[in-house]
N, C-alpha and C. Protein backbone atom coordinates (compact mmCIF):
# COMPACT_ATOMS: atom_id res chain seq x y z
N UNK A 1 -29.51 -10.29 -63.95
CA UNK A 1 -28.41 -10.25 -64.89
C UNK A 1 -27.11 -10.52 -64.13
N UNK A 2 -26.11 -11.44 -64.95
CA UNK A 2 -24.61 -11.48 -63.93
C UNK A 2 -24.20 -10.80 -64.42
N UNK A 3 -22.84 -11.02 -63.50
CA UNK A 3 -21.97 -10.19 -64.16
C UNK A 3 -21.01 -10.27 -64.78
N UNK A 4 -20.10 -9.92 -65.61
CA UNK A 4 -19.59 -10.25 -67.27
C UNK A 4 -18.03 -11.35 -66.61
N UNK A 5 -18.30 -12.25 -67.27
CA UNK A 5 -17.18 -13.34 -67.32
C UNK A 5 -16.11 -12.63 -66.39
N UNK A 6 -15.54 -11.71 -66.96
CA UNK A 6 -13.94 -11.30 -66.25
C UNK A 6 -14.61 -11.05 -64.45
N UNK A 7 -15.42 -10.34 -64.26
CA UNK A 7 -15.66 -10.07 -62.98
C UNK A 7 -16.15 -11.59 -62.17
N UNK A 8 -16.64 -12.24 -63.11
CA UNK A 8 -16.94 -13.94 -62.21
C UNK A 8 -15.40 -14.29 -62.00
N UNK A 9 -14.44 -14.08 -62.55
CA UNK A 9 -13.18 -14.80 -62.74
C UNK A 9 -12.36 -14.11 -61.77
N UNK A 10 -12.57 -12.66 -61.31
CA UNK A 10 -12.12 -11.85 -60.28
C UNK A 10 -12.42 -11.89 -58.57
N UNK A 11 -13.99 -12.48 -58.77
CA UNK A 11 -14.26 -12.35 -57.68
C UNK A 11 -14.36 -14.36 -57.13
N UNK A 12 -13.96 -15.04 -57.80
CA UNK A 12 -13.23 -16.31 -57.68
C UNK A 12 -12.11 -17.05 -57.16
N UNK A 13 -11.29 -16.04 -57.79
CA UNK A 13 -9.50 -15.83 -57.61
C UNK A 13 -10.11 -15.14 -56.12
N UNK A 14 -10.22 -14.03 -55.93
CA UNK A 14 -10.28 -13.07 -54.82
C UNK A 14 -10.54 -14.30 -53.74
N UNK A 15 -11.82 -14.93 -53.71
CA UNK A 15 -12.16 -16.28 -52.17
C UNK A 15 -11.29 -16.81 -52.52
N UNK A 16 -10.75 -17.61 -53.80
CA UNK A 16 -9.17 -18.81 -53.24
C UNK A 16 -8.69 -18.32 -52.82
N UNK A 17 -7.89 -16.79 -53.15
CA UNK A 17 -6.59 -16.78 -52.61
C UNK A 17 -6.67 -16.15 -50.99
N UNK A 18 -8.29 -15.82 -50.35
CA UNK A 18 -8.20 -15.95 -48.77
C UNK A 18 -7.92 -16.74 -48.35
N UNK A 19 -7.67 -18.44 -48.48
CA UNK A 19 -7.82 -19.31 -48.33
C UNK A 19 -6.45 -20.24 -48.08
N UNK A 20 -5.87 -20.24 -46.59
CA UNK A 20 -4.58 -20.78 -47.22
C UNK A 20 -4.77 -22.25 -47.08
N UNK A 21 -3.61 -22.68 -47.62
CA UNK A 21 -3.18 -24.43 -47.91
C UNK A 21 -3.55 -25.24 -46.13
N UNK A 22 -3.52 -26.34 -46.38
CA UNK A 22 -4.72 -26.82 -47.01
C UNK A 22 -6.00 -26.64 -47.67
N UNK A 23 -6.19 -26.31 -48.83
CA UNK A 23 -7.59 -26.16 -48.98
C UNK A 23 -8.53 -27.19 -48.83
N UNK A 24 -9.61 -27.02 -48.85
CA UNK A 24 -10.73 -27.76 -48.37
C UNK A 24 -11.12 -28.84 -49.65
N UNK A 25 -11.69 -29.88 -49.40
CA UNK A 25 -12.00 -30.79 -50.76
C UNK A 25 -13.05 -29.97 -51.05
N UNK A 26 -14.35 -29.30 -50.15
CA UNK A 26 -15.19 -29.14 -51.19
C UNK A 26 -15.48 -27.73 -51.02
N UNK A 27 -16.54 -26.98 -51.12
CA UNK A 27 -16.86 -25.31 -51.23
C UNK A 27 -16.89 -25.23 -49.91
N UNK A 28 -16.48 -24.20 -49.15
CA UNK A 28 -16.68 -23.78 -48.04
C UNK A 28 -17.28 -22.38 -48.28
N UNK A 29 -17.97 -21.94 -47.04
CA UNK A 29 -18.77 -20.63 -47.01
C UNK A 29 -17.82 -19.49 -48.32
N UNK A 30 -16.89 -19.46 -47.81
CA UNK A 30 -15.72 -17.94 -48.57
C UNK A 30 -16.03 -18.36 -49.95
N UNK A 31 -16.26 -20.01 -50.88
CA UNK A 31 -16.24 -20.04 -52.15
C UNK A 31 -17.70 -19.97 -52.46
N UNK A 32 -18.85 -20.36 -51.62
CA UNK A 32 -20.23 -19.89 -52.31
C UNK A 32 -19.96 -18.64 -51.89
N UNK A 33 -19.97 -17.83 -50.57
CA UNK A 33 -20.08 -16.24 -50.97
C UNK A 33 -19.95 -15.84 -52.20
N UNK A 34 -17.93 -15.91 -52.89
CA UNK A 34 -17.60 -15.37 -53.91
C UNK A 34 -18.40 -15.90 -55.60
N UNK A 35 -18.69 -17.39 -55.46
CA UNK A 35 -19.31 -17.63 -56.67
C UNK A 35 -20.50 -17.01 -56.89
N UNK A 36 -20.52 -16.73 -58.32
CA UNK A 36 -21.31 -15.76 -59.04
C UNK A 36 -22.71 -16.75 -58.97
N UNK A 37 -22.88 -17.88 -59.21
CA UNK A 37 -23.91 -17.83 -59.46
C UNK A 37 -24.03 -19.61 -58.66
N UNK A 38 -24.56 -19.33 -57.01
CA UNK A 38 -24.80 -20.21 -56.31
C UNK A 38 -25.38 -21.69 -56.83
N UNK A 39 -26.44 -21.58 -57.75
CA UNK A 39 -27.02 -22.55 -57.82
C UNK A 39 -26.34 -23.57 -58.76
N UNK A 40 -24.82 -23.34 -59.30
CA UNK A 40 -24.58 -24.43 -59.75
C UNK A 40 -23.53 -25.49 -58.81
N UNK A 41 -23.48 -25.05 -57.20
CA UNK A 41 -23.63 -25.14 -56.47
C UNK A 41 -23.96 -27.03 -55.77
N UNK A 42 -25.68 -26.45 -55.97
CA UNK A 42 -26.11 -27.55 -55.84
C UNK A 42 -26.79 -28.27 -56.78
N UNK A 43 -26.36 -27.79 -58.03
CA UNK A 43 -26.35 -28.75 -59.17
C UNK A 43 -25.20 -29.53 -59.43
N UNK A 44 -24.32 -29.01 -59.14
CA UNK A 44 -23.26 -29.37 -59.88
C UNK A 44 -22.01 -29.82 -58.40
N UNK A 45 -22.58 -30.74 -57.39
CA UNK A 45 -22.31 -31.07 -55.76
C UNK A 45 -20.58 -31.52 -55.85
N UNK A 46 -20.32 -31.73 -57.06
CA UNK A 46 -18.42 -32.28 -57.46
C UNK A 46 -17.82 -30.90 -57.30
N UNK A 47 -18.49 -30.14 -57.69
CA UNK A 47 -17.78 -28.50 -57.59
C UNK A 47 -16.55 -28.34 -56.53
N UNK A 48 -14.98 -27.91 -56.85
CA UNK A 48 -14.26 -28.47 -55.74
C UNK A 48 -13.68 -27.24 -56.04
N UNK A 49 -12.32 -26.71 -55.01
CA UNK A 49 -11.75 -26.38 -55.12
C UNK A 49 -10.78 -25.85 -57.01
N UNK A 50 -10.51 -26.90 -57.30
CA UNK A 50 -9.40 -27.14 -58.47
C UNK A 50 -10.54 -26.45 -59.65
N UNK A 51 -11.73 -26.94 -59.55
CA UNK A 51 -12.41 -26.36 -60.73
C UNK A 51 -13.08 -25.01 -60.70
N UNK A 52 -13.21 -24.87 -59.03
CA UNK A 52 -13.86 -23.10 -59.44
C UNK A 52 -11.98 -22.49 -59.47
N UNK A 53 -11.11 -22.76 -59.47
CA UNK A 53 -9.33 -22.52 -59.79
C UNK A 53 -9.70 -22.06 -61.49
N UNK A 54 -10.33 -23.44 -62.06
CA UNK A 54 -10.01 -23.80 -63.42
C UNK A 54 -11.08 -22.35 -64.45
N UNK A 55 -12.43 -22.29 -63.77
CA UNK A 55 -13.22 -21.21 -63.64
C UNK A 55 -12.82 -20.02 -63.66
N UNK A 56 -11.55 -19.96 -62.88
CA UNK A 56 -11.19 -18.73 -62.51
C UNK A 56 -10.14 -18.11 -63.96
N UNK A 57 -9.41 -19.13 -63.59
CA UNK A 57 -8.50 -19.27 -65.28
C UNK A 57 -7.52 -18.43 -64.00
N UNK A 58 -6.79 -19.67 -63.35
CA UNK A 58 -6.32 -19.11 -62.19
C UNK A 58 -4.84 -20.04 -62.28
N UNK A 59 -3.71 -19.89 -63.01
CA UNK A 59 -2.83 -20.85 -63.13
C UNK A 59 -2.27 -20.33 -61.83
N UNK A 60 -2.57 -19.81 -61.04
CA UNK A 60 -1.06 -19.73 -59.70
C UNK A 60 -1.80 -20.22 -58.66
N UNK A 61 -3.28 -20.01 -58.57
CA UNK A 61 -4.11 -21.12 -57.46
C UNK A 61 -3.78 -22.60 -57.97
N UNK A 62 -4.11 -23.25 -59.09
CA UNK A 62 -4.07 -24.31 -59.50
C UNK A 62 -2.71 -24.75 -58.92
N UNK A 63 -1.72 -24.21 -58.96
CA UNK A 63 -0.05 -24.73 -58.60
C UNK A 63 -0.15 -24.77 -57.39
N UNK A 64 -0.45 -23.70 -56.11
CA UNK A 64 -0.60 -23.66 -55.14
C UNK A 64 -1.43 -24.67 -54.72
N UNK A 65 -2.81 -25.24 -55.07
CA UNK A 65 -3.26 -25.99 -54.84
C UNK A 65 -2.25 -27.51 -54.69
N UNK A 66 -2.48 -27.79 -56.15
CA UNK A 66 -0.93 -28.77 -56.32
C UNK A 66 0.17 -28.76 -55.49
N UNK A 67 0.57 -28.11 -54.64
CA UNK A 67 1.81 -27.89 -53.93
C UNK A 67 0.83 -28.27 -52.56
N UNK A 68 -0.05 -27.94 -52.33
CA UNK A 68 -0.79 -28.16 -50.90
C UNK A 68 -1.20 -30.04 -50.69
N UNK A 69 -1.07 -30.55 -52.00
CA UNK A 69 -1.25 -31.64 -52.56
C UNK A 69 -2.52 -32.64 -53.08
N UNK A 70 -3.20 -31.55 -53.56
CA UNK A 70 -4.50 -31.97 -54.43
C UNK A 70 -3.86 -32.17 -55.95
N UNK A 71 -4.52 -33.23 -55.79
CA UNK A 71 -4.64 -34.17 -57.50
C UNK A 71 -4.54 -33.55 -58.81
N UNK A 72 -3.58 -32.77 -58.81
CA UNK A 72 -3.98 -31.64 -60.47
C UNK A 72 -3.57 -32.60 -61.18
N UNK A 73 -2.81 -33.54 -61.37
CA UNK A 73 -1.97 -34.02 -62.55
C UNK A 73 -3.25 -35.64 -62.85
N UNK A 74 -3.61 -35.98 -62.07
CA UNK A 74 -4.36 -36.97 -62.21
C UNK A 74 -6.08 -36.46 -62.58
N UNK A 75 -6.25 -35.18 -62.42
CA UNK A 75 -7.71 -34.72 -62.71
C UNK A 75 -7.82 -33.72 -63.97
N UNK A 76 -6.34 -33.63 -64.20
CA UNK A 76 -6.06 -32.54 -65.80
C UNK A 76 -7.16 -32.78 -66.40
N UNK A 77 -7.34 -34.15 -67.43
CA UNK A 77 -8.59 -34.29 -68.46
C UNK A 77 -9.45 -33.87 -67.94
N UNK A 78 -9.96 -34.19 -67.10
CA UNK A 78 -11.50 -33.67 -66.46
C UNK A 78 -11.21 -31.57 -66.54
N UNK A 79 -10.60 -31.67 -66.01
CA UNK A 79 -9.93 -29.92 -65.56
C UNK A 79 -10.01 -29.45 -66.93
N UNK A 80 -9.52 -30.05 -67.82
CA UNK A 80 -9.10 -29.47 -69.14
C UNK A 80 -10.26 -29.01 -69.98
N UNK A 81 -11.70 -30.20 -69.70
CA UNK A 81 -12.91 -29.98 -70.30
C UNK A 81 -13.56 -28.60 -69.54
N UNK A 82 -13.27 -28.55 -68.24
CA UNK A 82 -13.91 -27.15 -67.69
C UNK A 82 -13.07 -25.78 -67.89
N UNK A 83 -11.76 -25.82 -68.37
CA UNK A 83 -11.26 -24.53 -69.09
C UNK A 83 -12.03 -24.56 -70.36
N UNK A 84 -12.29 -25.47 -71.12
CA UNK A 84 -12.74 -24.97 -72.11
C UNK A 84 -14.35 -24.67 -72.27
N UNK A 85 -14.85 -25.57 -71.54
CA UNK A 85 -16.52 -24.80 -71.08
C UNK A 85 -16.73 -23.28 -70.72
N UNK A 86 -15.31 -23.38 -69.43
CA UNK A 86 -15.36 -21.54 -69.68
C UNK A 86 -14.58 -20.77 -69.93
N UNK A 87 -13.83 -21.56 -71.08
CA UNK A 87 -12.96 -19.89 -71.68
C UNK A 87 -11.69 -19.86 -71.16
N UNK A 88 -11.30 -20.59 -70.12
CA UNK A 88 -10.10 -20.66 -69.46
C UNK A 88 -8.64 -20.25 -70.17
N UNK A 89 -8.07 -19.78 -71.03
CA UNK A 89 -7.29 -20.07 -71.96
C UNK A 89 -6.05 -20.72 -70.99
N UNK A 90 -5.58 -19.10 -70.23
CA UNK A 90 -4.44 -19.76 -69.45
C UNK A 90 -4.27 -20.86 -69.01
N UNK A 91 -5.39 -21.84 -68.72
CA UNK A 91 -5.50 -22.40 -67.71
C UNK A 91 -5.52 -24.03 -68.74
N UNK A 92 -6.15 -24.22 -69.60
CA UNK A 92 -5.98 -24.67 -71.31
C UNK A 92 -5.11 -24.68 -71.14
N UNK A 93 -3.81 -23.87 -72.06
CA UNK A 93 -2.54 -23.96 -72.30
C UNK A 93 -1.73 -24.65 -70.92
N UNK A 94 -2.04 -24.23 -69.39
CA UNK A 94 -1.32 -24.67 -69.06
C UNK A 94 -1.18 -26.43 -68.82
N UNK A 95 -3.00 -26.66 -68.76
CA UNK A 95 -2.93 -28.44 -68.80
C UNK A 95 -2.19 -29.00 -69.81
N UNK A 96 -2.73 -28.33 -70.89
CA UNK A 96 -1.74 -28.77 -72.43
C UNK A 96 -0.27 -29.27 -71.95
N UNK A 97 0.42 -28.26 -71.80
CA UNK A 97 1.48 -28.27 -71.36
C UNK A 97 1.86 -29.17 -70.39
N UNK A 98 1.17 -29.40 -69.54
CA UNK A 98 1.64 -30.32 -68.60
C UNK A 98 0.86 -32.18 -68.59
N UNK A 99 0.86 -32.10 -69.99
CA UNK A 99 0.16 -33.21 -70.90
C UNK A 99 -0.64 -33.87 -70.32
N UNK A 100 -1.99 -32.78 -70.49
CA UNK A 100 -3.53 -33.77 -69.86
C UNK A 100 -3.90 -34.41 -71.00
N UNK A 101 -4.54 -35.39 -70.06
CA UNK A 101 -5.21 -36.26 -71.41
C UNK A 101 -6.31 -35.79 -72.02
N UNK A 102 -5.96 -35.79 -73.49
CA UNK A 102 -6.73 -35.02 -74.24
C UNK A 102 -8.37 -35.67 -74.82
N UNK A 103 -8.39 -37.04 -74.86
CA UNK A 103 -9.62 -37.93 -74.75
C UNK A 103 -10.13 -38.52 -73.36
N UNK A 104 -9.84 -37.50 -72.52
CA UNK A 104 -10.56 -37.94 -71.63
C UNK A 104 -12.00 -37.65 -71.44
N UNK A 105 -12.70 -38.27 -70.80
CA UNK A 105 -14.02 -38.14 -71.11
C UNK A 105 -14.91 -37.85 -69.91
N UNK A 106 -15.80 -37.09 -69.45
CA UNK A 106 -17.01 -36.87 -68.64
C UNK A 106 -18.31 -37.91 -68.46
N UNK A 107 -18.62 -37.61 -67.16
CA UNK A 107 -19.59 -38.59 -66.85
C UNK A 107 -20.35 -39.13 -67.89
N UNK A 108 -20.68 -38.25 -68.82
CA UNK A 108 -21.31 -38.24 -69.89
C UNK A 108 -20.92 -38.86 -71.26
N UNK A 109 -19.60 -38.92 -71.56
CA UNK A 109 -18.93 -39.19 -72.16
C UNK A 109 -17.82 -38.19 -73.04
N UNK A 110 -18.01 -37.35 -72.92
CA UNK A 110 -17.36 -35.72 -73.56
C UNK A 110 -16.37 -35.37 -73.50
N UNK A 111 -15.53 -35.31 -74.29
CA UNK A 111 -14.61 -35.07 -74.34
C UNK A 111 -13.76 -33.23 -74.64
N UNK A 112 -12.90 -33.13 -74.03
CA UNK A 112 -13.10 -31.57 -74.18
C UNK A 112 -13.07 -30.74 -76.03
N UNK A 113 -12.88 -31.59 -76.68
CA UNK A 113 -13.00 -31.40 -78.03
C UNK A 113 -15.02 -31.41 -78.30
N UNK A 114 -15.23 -32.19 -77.67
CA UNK A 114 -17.02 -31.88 -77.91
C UNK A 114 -17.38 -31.25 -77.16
N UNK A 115 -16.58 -30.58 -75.91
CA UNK A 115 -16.92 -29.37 -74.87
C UNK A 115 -16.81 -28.24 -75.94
N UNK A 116 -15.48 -28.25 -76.57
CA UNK A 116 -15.32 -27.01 -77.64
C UNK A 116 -16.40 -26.79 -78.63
N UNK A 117 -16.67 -28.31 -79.13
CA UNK A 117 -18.16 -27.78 -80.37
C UNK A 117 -18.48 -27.30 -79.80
N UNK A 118 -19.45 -27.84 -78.50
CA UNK A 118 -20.62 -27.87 -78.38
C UNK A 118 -20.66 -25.87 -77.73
N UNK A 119 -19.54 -25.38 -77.20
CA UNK A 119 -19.34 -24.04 -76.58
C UNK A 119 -18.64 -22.71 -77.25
N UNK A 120 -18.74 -23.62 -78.94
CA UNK A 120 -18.22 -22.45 -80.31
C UNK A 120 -17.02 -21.98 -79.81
N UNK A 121 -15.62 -22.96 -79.21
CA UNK A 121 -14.58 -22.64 -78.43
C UNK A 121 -13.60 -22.55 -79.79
N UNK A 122 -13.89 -22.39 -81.29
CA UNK A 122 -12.88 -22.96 -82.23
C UNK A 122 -11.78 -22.60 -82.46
N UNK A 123 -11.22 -21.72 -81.00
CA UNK A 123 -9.59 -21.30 -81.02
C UNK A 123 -9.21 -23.03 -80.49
N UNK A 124 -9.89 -22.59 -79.00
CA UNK A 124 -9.65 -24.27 -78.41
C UNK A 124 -9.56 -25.87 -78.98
N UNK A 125 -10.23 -25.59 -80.19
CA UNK A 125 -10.80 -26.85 -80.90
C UNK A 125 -10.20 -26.97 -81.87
N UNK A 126 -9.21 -25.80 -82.48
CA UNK A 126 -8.47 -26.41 -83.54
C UNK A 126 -6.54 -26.78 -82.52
N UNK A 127 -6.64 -25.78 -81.20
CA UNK A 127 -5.60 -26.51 -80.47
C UNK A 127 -5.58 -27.89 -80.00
N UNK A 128 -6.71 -28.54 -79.51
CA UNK A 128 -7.07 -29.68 -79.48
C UNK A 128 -7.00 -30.78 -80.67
N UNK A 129 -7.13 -30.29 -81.48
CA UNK A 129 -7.08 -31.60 -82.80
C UNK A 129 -5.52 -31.15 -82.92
N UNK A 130 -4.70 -29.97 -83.13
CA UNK A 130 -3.29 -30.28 -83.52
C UNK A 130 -2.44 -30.86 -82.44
N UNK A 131 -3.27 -30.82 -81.18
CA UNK A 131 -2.25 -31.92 -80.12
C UNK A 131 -2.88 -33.29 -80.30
N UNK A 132 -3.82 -33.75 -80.98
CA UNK A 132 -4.01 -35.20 -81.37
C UNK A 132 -5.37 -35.26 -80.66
N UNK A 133 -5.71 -34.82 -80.53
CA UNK A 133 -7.73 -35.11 -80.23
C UNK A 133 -8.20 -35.84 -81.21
N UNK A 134 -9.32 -36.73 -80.72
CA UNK A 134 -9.61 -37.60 -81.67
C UNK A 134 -11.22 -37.09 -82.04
N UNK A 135 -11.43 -36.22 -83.51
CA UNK A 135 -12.66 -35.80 -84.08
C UNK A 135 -13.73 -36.86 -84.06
N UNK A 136 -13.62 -37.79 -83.86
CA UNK A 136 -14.73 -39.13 -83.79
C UNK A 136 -15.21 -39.82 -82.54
N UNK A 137 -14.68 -39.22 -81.41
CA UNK A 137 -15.64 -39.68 -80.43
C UNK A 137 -16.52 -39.32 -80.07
N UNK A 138 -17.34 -39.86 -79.75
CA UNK A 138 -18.71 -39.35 -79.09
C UNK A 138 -19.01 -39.53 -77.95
N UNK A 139 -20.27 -38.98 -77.16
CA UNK A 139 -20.86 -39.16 -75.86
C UNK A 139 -21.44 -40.28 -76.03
N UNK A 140 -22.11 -40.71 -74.55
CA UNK A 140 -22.63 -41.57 -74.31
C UNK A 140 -24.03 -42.10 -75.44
N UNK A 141 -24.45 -40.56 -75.40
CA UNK A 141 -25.69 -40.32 -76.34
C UNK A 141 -25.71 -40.80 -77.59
N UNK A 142 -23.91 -40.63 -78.01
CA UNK A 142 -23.76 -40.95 -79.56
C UNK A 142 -23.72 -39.45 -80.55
N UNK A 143 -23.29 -38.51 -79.39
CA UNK A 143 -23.01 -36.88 -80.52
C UNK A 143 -21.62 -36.53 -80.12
N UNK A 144 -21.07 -36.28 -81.25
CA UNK A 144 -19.80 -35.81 -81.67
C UNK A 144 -19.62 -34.53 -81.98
N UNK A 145 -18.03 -34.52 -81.87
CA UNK A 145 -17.93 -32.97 -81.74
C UNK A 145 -18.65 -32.39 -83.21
N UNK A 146 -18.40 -33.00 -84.31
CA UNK A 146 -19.14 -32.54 -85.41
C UNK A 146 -20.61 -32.42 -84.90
N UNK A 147 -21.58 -32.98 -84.83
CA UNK A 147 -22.95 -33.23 -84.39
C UNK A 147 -22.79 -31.62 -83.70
N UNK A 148 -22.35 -31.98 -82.58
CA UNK A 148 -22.82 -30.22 -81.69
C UNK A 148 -22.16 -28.94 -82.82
N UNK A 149 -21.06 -29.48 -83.43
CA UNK A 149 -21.10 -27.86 -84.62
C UNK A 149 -22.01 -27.63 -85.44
N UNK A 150 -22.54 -28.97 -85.89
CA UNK A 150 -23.83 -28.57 -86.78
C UNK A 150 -24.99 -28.18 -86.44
N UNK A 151 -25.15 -28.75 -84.94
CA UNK A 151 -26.35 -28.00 -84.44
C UNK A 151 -26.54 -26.61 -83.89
N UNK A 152 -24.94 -26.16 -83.59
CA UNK A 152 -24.65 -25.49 -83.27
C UNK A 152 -24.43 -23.93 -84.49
N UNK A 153 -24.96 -24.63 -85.49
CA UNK A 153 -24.82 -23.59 -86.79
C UNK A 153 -23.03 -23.10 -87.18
N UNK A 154 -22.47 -23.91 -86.67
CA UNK A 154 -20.83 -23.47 -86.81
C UNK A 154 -20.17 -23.32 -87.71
N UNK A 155 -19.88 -23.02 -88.68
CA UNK A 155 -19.53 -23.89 -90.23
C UNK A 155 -18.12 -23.45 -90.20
N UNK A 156 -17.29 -22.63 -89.63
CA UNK A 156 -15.79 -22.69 -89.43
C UNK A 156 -15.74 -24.22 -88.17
N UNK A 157 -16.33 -24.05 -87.39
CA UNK A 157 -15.56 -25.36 -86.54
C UNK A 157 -16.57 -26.51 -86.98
N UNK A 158 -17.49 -26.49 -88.18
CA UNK A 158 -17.38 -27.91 -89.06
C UNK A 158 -16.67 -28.37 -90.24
N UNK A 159 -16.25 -27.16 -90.10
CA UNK A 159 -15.33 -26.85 -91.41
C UNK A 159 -13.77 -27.66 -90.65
N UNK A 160 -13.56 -27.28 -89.87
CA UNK A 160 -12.36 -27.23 -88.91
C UNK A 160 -12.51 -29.27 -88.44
N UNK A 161 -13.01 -29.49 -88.11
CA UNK A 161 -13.45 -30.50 -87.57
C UNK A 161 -13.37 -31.67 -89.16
N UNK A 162 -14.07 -31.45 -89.81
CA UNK A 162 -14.12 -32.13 -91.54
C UNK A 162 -12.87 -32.46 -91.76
N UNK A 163 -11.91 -31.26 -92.04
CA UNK A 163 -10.60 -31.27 -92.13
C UNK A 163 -9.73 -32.32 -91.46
N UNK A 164 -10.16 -32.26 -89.80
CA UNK A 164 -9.23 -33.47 -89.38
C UNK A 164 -9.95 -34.50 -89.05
N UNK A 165 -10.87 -35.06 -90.45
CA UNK A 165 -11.45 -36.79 -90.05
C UNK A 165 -12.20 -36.93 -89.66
N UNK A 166 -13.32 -35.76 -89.48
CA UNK A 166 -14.56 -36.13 -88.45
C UNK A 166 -15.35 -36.70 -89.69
N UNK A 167 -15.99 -37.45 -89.19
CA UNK A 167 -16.51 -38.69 -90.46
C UNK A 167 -18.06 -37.92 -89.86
N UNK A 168 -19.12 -37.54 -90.78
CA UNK A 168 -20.13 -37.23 -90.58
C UNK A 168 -21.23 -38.89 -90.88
N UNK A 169 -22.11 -38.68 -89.85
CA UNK A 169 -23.36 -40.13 -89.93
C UNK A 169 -23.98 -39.75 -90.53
N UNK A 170 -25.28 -40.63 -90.87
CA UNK A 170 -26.27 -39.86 -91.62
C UNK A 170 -27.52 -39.06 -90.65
N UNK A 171 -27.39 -38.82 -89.19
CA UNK A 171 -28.08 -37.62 -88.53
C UNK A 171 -27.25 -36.76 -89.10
N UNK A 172 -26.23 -36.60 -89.01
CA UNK A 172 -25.64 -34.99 -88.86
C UNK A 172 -25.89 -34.53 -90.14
N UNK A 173 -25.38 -35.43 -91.26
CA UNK A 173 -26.22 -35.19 -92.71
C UNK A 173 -27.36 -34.97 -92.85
N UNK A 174 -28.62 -35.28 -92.35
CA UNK A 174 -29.70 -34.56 -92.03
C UNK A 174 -29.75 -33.43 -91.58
N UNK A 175 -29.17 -33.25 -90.18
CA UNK A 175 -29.32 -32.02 -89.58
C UNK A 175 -28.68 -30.44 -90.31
N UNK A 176 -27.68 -31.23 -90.69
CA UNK A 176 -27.16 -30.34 -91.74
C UNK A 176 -27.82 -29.91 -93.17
N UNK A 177 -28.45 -30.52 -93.40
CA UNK A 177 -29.42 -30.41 -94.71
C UNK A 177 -30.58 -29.10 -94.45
N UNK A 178 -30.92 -29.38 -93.10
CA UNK A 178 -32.13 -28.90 -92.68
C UNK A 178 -31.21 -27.60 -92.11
N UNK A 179 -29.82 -27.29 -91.89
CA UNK A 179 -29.73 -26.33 -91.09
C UNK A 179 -28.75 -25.41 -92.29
N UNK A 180 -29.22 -26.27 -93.67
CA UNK A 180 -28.09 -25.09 -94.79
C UNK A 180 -26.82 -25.07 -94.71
N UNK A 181 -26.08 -26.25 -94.10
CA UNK A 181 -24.99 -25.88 -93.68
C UNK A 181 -24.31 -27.37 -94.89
N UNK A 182 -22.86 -27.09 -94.95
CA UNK A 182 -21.70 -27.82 -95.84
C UNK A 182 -21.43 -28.56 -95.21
N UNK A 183 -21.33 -29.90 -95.52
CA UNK A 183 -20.24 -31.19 -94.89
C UNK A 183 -18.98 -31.61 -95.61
N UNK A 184 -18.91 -30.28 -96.54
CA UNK A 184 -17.25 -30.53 -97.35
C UNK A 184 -16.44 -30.06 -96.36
N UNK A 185 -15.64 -30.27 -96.57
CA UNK A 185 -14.25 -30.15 -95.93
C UNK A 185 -13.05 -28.92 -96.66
N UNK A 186 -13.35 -27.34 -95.99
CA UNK A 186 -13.02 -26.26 -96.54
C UNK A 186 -11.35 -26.26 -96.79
N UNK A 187 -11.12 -25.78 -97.71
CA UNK A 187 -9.30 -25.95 -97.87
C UNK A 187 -8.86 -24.40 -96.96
N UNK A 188 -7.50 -24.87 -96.46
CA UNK A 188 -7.13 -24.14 -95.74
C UNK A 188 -7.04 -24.33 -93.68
N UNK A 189 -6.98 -25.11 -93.42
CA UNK A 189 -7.64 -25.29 -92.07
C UNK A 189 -6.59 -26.42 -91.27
C-alpha cells in the first residue's frame, strides 16, 4: 500500500529542496530514494527534475529550478498535462498563468484536457475549456476528451465537455448507450 498523495508530495519537495542549483537533468540517487514509487522510474526514463517539481505541486522548486536555468517556459504544455494527471492545482494555476500552451500534446497525442477526462480532474477540465482548450482533439488513437468521460462513467464532465462543443462520433454514442449515460448537453455549465 502507498502512501496517501499529500505524503508522496512531501517527501518529493523534501529530496528537491536538498538539492542545490544546478540541478541535475535527470533523477539522481536523493530523487529515487525520496520517490514513492520507484518503478515509474524506469518506466517512465524522461522523469526529470521539473516533473517530479510538477508531482510535487511544488511552485517554489519549479521557479528555483527556472532561475538555475531549466526550460520551464518552453516545457509548460507538457508540465501542465502532469499537474493535472496528479492533482497539481498550484502548480496548474501557476502554468495557466504563465500562459502554457493549452493544446499541447503528449507523445501520444493528449492533451491536458483529455489528461483531465481521462483522470475525473472536472475542476481542471472546466478551467481548461474557459481558457480556450479545444473539446475536439484527440490522441493519436482517435479518443477524446469526451470518449475517456464516457468511458469513464462521468456524466458531469460529459455533461461539461457537451456544453463546450465536444461533438460526440458514433463510438462514443455507442459506448454511451451501453454505459446509460446522456449525450445531451446539461443546462447550466
Amino acid at each position: 500500500m502507498g502512501l496517501p498523495i499529500e505524503a508522496q508530495r512531501n517527501a518529493i519537495s523534501t529530496a528537491l529542496a536538498s538539492v542545490e542549483p544546478p540541478l541535475p537533468e535527470s533523477p539522481d540517487p536523493k530523487f529515487v530514494a525520496a520517490f514513492v514509487n520507484p518503478a515509474l522510474l524506469t518506466e517512465r526514463r524522461w522523469l526529470d527534475p521539473l516533473i517530479l517539481a510538477t508531482f510535487a505541486d511544488d511552485v517554489a522548486m519549479l521557479e528555483r529550478m527556472e532561475a538555475a536555468g531549466h526550460p520551464l517556459q518552453e516545457r509548460a504544455g507538457g508540465l501542465l498535462q502532469d499537474a493535472v494527471h496528479s492533482g497539481s492545482r498550484q502548480v496548474f494555476d501557476y502554468l495557466l498563468a504563465r500562459g502554457a500552451a493549452l493544446d499541447t500534446t503528449n507523445e501520444s497525442g493528449a492533451t491536458a484536457l483529455i489528461v483531465a477526462a481521462a483522470n475525473n480532474r472536472l475542476d481542471m477540465a472546466r478551467i481548461l475549456l474557459q481558457a480556450g482548450a479545444s473539446p475536439n482533439l484527440a490522441t493519436d488513437s482517435g479518443a477524446t476528451a469526451l470518449r475517456y468521460a464516457v468511458g469513464c462513467r462521468n456524466q458531469p464532465m460529459v455533461d461539461l465537455l457537451l456544453a463546450a462543443g465536444a461533438a460526440p462520433d458514433e463510438t462514443i454514442r455507442q459506448s454511451a448507450i451501453k454505459r446509460n449515460m446522456r449525450l445531451e448537453a446539461a443546462s447550466g455549465h
